[in-house]
Protein backbone atom coordinates (compact mmCIF):
# COMPACT_ATOMS: atom_id res chain seq x y z
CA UNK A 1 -5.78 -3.96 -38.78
CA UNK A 2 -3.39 -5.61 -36.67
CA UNK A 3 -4.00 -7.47 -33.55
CA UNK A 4 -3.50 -4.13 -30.95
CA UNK A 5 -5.44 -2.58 -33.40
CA UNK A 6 -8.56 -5.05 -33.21
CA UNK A 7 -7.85 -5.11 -28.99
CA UNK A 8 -8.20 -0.78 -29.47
CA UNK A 9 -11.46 -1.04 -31.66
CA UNK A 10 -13.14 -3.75 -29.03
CA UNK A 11 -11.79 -1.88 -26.35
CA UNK A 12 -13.96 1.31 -27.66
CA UNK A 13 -16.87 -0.69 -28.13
CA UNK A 14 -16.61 -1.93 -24.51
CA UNK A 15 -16.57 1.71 -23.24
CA UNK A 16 -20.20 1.73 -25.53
CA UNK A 17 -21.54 -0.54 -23.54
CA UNK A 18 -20.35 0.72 -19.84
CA UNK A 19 -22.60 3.92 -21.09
CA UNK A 20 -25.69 1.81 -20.38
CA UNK A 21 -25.21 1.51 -17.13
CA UNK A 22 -22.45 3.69 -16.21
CA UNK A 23 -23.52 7.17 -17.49
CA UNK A 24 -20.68 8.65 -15.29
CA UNK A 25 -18.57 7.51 -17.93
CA UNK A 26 -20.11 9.43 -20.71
CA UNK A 27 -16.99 12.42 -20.61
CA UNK A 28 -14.94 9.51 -22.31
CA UNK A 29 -16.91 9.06 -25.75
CA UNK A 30 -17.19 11.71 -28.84
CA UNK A 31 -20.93 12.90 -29.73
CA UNK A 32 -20.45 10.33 -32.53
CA UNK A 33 -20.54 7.72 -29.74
CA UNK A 34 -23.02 9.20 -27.84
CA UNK A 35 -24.99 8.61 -30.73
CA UNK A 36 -24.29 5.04 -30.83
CA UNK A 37 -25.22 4.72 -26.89
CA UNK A 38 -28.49 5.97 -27.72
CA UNK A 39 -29.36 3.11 -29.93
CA UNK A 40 -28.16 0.79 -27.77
CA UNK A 41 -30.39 2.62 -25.19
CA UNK A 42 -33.40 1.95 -27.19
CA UNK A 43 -33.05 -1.40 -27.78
CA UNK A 44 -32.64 -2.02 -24.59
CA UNK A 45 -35.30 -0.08 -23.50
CA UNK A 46 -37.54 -2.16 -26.12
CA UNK A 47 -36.17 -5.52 -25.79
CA UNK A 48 -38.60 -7.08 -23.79
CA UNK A 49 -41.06 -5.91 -26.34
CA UNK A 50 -39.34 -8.70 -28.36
CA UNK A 51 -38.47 -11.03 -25.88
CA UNK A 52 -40.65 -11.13 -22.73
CA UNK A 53 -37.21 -12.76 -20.88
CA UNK A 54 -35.37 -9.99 -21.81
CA UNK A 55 -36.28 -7.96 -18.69
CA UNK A 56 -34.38 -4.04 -18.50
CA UNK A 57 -32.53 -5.67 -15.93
CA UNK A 58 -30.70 -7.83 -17.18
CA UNK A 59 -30.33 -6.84 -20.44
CA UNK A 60 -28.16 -3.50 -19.03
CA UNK A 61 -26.10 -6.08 -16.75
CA UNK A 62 -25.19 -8.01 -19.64
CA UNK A 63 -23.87 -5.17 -21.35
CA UNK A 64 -22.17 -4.31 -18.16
CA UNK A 65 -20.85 -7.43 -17.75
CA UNK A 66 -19.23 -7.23 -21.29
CA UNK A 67 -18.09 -3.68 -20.82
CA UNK A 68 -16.22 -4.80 -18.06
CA UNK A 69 -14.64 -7.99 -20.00
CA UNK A 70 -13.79 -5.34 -22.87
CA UNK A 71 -11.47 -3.37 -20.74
CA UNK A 72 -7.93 -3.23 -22.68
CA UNK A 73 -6.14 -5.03 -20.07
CA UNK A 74 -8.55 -7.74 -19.81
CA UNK A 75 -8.56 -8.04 -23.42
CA UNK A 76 -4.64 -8.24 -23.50
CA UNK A 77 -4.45 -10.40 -21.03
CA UNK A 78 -7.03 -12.89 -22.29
CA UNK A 79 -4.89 -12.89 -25.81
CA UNK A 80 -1.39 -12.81 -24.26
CA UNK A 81 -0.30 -16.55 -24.69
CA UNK A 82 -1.94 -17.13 -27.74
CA UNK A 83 0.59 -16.51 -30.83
CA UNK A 84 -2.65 -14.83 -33.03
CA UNK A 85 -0.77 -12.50 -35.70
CA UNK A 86 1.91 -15.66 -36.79
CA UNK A 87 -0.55 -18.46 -37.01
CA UNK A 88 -4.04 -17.37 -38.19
CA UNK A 89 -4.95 -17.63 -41.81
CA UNK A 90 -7.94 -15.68 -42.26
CA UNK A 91 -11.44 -17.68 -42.86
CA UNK A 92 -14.85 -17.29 -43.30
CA UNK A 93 -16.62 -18.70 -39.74
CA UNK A 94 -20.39 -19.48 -39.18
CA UNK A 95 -21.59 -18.61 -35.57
CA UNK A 96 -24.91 -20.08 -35.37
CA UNK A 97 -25.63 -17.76 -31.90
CA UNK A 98 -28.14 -18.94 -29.30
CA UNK A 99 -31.06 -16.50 -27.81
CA UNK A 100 -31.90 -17.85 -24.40
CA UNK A 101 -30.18 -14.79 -22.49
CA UNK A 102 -28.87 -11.05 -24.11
CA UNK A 103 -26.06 -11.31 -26.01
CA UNK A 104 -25.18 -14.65 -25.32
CA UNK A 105 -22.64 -15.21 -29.12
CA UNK A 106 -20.84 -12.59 -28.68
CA UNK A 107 -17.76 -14.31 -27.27
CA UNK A 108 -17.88 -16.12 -30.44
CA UNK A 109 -18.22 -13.11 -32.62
CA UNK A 110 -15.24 -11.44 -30.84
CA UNK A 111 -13.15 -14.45 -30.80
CA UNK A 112 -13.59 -14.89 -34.17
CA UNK A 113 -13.17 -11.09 -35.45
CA UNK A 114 -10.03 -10.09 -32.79
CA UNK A 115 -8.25 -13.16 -34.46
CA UNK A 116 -8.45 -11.65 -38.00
CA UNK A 117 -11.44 -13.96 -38.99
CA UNK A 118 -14.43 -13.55 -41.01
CA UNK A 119 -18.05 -14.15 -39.43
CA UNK A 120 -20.93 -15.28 -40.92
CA UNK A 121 -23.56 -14.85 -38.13
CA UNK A 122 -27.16 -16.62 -38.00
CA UNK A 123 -28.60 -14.77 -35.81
CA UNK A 124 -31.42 -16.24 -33.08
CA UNK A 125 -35.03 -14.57 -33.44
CA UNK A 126 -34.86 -14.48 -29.71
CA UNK A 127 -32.17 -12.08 -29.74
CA UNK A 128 -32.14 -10.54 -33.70
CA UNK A 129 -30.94 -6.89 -32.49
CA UNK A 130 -28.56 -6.25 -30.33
CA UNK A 131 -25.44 -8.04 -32.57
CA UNK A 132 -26.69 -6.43 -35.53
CA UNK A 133 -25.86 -2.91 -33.86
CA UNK A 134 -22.49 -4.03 -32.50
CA UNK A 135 -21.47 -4.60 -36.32
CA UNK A 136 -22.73 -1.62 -36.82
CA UNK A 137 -20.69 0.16 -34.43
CA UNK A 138 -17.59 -1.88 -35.62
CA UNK A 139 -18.03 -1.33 -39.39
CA UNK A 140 -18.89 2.83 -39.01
CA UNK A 141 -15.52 3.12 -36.80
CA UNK A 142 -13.51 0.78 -38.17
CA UNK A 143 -13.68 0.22 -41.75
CA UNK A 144 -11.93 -2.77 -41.58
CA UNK A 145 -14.90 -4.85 -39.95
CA UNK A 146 -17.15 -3.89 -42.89
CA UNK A 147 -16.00 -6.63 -45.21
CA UNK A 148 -15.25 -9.44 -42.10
CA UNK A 149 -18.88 -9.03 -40.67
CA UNK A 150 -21.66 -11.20 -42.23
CA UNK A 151 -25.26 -12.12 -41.40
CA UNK A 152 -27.29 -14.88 -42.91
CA UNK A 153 -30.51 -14.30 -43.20
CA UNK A 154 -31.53 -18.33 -44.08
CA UNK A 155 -29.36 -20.86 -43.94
CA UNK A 156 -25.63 -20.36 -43.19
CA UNK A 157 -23.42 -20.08 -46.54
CA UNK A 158 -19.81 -19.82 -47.42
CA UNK A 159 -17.95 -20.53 -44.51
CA UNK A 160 -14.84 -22.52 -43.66
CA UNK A 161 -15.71 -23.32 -40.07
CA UNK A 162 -18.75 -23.26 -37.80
CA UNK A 163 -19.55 -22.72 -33.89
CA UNK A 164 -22.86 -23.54 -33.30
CA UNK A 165 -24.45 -23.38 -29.97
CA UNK A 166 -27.97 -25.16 -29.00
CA UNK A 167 -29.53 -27.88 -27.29
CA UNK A 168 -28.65 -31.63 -27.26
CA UNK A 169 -31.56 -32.04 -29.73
CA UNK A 170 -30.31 -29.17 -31.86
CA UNK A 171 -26.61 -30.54 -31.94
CA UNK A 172 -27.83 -33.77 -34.00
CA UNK A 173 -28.45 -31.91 -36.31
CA UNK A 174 -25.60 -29.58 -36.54
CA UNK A 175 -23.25 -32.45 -36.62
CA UNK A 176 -24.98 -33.47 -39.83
CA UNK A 177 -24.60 -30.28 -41.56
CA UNK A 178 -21.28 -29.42 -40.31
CA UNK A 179 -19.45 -32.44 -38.98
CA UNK A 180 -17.35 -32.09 -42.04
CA UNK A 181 -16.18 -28.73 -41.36
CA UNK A 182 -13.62 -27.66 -38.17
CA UNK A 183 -16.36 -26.73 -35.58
CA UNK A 184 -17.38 -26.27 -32.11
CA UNK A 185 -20.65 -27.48 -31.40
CA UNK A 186 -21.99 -26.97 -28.13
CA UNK A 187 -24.66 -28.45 -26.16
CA UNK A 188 -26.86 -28.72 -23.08
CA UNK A 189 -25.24 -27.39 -20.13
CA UNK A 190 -25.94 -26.23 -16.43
CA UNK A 191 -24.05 -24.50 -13.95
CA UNK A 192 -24.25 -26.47 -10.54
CA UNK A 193 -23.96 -25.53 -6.96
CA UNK A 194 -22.25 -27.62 -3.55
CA UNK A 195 -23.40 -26.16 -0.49
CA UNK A 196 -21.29 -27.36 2.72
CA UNK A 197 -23.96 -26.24 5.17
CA UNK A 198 -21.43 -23.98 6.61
CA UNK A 199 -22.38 -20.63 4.04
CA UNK A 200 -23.31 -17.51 5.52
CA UNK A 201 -26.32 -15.66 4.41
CA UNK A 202 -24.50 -13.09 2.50
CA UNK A 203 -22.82 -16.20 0.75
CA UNK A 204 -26.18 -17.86 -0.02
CA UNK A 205 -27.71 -14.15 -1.19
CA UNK A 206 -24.78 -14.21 -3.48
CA UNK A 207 -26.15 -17.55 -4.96
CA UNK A 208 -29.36 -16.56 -5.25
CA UNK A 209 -27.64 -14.06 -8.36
CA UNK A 210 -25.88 -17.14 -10.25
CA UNK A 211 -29.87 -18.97 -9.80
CA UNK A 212 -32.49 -16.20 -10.86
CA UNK A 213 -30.16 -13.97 -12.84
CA UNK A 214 -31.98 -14.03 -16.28
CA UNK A 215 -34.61 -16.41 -14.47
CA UNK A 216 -32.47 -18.95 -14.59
CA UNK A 217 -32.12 -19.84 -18.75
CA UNK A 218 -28.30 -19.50 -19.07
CA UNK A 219 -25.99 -22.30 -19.47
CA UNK A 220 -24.12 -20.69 -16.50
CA UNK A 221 -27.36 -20.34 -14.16
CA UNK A 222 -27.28 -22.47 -11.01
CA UNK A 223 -30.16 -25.21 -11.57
CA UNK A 224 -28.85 -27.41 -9.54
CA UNK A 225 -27.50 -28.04 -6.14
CA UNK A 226 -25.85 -31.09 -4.04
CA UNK A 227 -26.15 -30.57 -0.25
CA UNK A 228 -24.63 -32.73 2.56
CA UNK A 229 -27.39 -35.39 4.28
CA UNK A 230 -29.00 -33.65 7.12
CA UNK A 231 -29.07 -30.22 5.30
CA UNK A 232 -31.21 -27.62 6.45
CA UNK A 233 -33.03 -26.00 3.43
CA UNK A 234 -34.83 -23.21 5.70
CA UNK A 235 -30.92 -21.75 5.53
CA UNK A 236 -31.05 -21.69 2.07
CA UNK A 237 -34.47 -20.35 1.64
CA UNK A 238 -33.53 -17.51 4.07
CA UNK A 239 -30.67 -16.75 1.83
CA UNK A 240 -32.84 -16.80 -1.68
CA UNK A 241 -35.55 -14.45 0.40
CA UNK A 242 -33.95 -11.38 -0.95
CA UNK A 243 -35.23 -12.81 -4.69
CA UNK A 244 -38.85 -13.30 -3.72
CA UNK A 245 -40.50 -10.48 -5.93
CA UNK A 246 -39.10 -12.47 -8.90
CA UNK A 247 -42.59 -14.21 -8.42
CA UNK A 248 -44.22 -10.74 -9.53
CA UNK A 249 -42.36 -11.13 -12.89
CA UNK A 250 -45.93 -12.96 -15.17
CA UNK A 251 -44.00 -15.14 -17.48
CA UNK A 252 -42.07 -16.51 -14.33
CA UNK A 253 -44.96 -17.07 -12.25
CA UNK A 254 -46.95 -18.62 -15.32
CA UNK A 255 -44.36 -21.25 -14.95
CA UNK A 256 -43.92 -21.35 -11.02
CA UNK A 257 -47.60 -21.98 -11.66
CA UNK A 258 -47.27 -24.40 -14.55
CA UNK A 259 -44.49 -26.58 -12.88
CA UNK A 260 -46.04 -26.66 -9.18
CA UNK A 261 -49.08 -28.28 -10.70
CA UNK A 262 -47.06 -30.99 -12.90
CA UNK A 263 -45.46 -31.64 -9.72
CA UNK A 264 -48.29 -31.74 -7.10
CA UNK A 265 -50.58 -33.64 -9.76
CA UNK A 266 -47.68 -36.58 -10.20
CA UNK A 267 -47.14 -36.56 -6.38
CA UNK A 268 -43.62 -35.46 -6.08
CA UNK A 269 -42.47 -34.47 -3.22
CA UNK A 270 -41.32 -30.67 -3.76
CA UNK A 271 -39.85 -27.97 -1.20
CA UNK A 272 -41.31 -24.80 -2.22
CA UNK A 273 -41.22 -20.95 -0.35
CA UNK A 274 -43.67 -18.99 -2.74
CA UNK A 275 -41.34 -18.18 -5.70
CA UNK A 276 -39.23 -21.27 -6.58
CA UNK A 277 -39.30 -24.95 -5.76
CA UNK A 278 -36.86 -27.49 -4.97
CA UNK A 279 -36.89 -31.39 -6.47
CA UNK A 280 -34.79 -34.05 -5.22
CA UNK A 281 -33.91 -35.07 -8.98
CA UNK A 282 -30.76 -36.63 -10.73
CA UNK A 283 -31.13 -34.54 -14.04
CA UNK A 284 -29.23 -30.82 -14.64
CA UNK A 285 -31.61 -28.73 -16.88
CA UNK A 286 -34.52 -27.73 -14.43
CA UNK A 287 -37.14 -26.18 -14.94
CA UNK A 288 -37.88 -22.06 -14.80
CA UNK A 289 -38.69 -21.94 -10.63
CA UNK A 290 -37.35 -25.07 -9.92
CA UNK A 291 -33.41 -26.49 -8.00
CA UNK A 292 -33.00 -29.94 -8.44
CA UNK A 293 -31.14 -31.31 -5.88
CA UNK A 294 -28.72 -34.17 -4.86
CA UNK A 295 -27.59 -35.40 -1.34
CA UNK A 296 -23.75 -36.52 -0.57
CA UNK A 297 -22.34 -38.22 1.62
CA UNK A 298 -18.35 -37.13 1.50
CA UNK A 299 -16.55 -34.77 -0.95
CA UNK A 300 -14.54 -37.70 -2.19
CA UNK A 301 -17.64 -39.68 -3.27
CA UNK A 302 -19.16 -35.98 -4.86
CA UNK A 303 -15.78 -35.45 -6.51
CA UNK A 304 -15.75 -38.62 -8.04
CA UNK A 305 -19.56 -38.23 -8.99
CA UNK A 306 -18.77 -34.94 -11.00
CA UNK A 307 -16.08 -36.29 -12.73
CA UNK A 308 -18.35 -38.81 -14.32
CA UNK A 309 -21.11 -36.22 -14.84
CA UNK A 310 -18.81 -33.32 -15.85
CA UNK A 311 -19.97 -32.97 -19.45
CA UNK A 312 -23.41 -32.05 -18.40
CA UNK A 313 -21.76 -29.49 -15.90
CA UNK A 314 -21.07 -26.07 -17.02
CA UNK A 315 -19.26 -24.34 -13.58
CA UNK A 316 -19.18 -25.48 -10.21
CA UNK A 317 -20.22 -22.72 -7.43
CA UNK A 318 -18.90 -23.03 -4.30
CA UNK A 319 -16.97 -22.10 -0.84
CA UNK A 320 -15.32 -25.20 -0.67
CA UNK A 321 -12.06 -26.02 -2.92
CA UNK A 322 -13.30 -27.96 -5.95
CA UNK A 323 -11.50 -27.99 -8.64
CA UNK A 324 -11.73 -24.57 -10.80
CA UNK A 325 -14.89 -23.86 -8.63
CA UNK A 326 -16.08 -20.16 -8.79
CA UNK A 327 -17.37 -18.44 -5.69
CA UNK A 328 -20.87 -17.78 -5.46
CA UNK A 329 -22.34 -14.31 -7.11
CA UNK A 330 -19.71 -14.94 -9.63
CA UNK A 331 -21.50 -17.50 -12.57
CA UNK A 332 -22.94 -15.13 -14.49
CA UNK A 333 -19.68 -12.62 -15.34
CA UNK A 334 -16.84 -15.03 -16.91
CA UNK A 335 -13.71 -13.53 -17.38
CA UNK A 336 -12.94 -14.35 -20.90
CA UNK A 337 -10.52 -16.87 -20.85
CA UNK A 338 -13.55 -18.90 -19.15
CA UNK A 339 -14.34 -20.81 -22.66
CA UNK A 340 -18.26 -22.51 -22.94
CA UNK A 341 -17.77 -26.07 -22.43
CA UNK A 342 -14.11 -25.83 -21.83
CA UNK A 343 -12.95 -25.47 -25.64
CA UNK A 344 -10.94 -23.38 -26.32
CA UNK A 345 -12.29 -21.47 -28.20
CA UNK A 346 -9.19 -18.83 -29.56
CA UNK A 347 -7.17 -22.39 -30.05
CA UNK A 348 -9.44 -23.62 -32.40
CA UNK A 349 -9.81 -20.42 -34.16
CA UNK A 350 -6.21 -20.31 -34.86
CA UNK A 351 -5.89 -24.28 -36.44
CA UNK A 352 -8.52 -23.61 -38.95
């Protein structure tokens, strides 16, 4: 297959996934397709049986999100500046994939395959399913995709390459065992949010989607927030209102519950409205039901402070003009030139 070729196949398999929550669609796909949808439709209909995070919800907007990134134009734009068919010899690459939120490799797994790579995938037992049915979709349609598609069921074997994605703790030891391969190997990040105290509620309703979207576990979920002295957190919590039945969700409340007690029990001062708590804190990575927060004094001195923080930072949400902010509601759909971690990740893919 050549590179339109690849764009056409991912392109089909991005109308798949607009069937989950876009059945108005369904006059665009064969019965051999509709086929497909239904076991896509399952799983998702099972997955919290497998993974108590992985909520209906937002299982079928991840899948919306990616059928929307999968559009043909998207795709061709994404892969317009990139010369792909001159300069890629093709090689075998481990994805080690992540399983904190539903389908959270698969930019990998397409970068890798619409570049004319092979992958070897190890999958994450909190998300073992849903890639798995992509390849299946990809090797019954296309044959092409049967003999570039790989999954390792221990450890990762036979590769030229590796992107592995984890925690800080995790990447020690994947810079042992593949520091001397080409690799990506990504790390802790968080997603952070400057409020200006000038956001209207529908602006701050919109940020309450890039905070408890998948409760909060992606590396693009808000989990933290720098607000001007003075600010006036009964705005915000008006805003976030429209989230409160989150709190009705067990596994979240276990840790609302959890947290609140560690808190109260080592006397920190907390905010709190019911269903999530804010710290004054320095660190990124809070925890489920819990904003850290930081107060500034100017957007020079804040600018300067992300700069010297910006490799724990993963996007910056915003209504003021940071540089390569996103506006808030917008964190959790990337377009796909929006690379984890800023690496490139189609760049490195073709020097390999």
């Amino acid at each position: 297959m050549n590179l339109d070729q690849r764009i056409d196949a991912f392109a089909a398999l991005g109308n798949i996934f607009r069937q989950l929550s876009s059945p108005q669609e369904a006059l665009e796909i064969d019965q051999n397709d509709k086929v497909m949808v239904e076991a896509f439709q399952m799983q998702v209909n099972r997955a919290a049986e497998f993974n108590g995070w992985f909520t209906k919800d937002n299982v079928q907007y991840a899948f919306s999100s990616w059928g929307e990134s999968l559009r043909k134009e998207h795709l061709k734009q994404w892969l317009e500046n990139y010369s792909i068919e001159e300069k890629v010899t093709p090689r075998a690459v481990g994805i080690i994939m992540a399983g904190n939120i539903p389908l959270v490799g698969f930019h990998d797994f397409l970068s890798a395959l619409i570049t004319g790579h092979k992958v070897v995938v190890k999958l994450s037992s909190n998300d073992p399913y849903f890639i798995p049915l992509v390849a299946q979709y990809l090797s019954h349609n296309y044959p092409y995709f049967k003999e570039k598609i790989d999954f390792a069921s221990d450890k990762l074997e036979n590769y030229d390459a590796v992107i592995a994605t984890g925690s800080n703790n995790s990447s020690r030891y994947f810079e042992h065992y593949f520091g001397s391969y080409p690799n990506i190997i990504r790390k802790n990040r968080n997603a952070v949010a400057i409020l200006a105290g000038n956001e209207t509620i529908e602006e701050l309703e919109l940020l309450g989607e890039d905070i408890f979207r998948y409760f909060g576990l992606g590396c693009r979920s808000v989990s933290k927030l720098y607000v001007p002295k003075g600010y006036d957190f009964d705005q915000l919590f008006g805003g976030l209102y429209r989230y409160n039945e989150i709190i009705n969700y067990k596994k979240y409340e276990n840790n609302y519950d959890y947290n609140k007690a560690v808190y109260l029990m080592s006397l920190f001062p907390i905010l709190e409205n019911g269903f999530v708590m804010l710290k004054e804190d320095t660190g990124f990575s809070s925890p489920i039901a819990t904003l850290f927060y930081e107060f500034y004094e100017s957007t020079d001195d804040l600018t300067a402070h992300l700069n010297a923080v910006k490799d724990n930072i993963q996007c910056i949400v915003s209504n003021e003009n940071f540089k390569d902010f996103i506006n808030f509601g917008d964190s959790q759909s990337p377009k796909l030139w929006n690379y984890a971690d800023d690496i490139d990740t189609i760049e490195f893919l073709l020097n390999i």
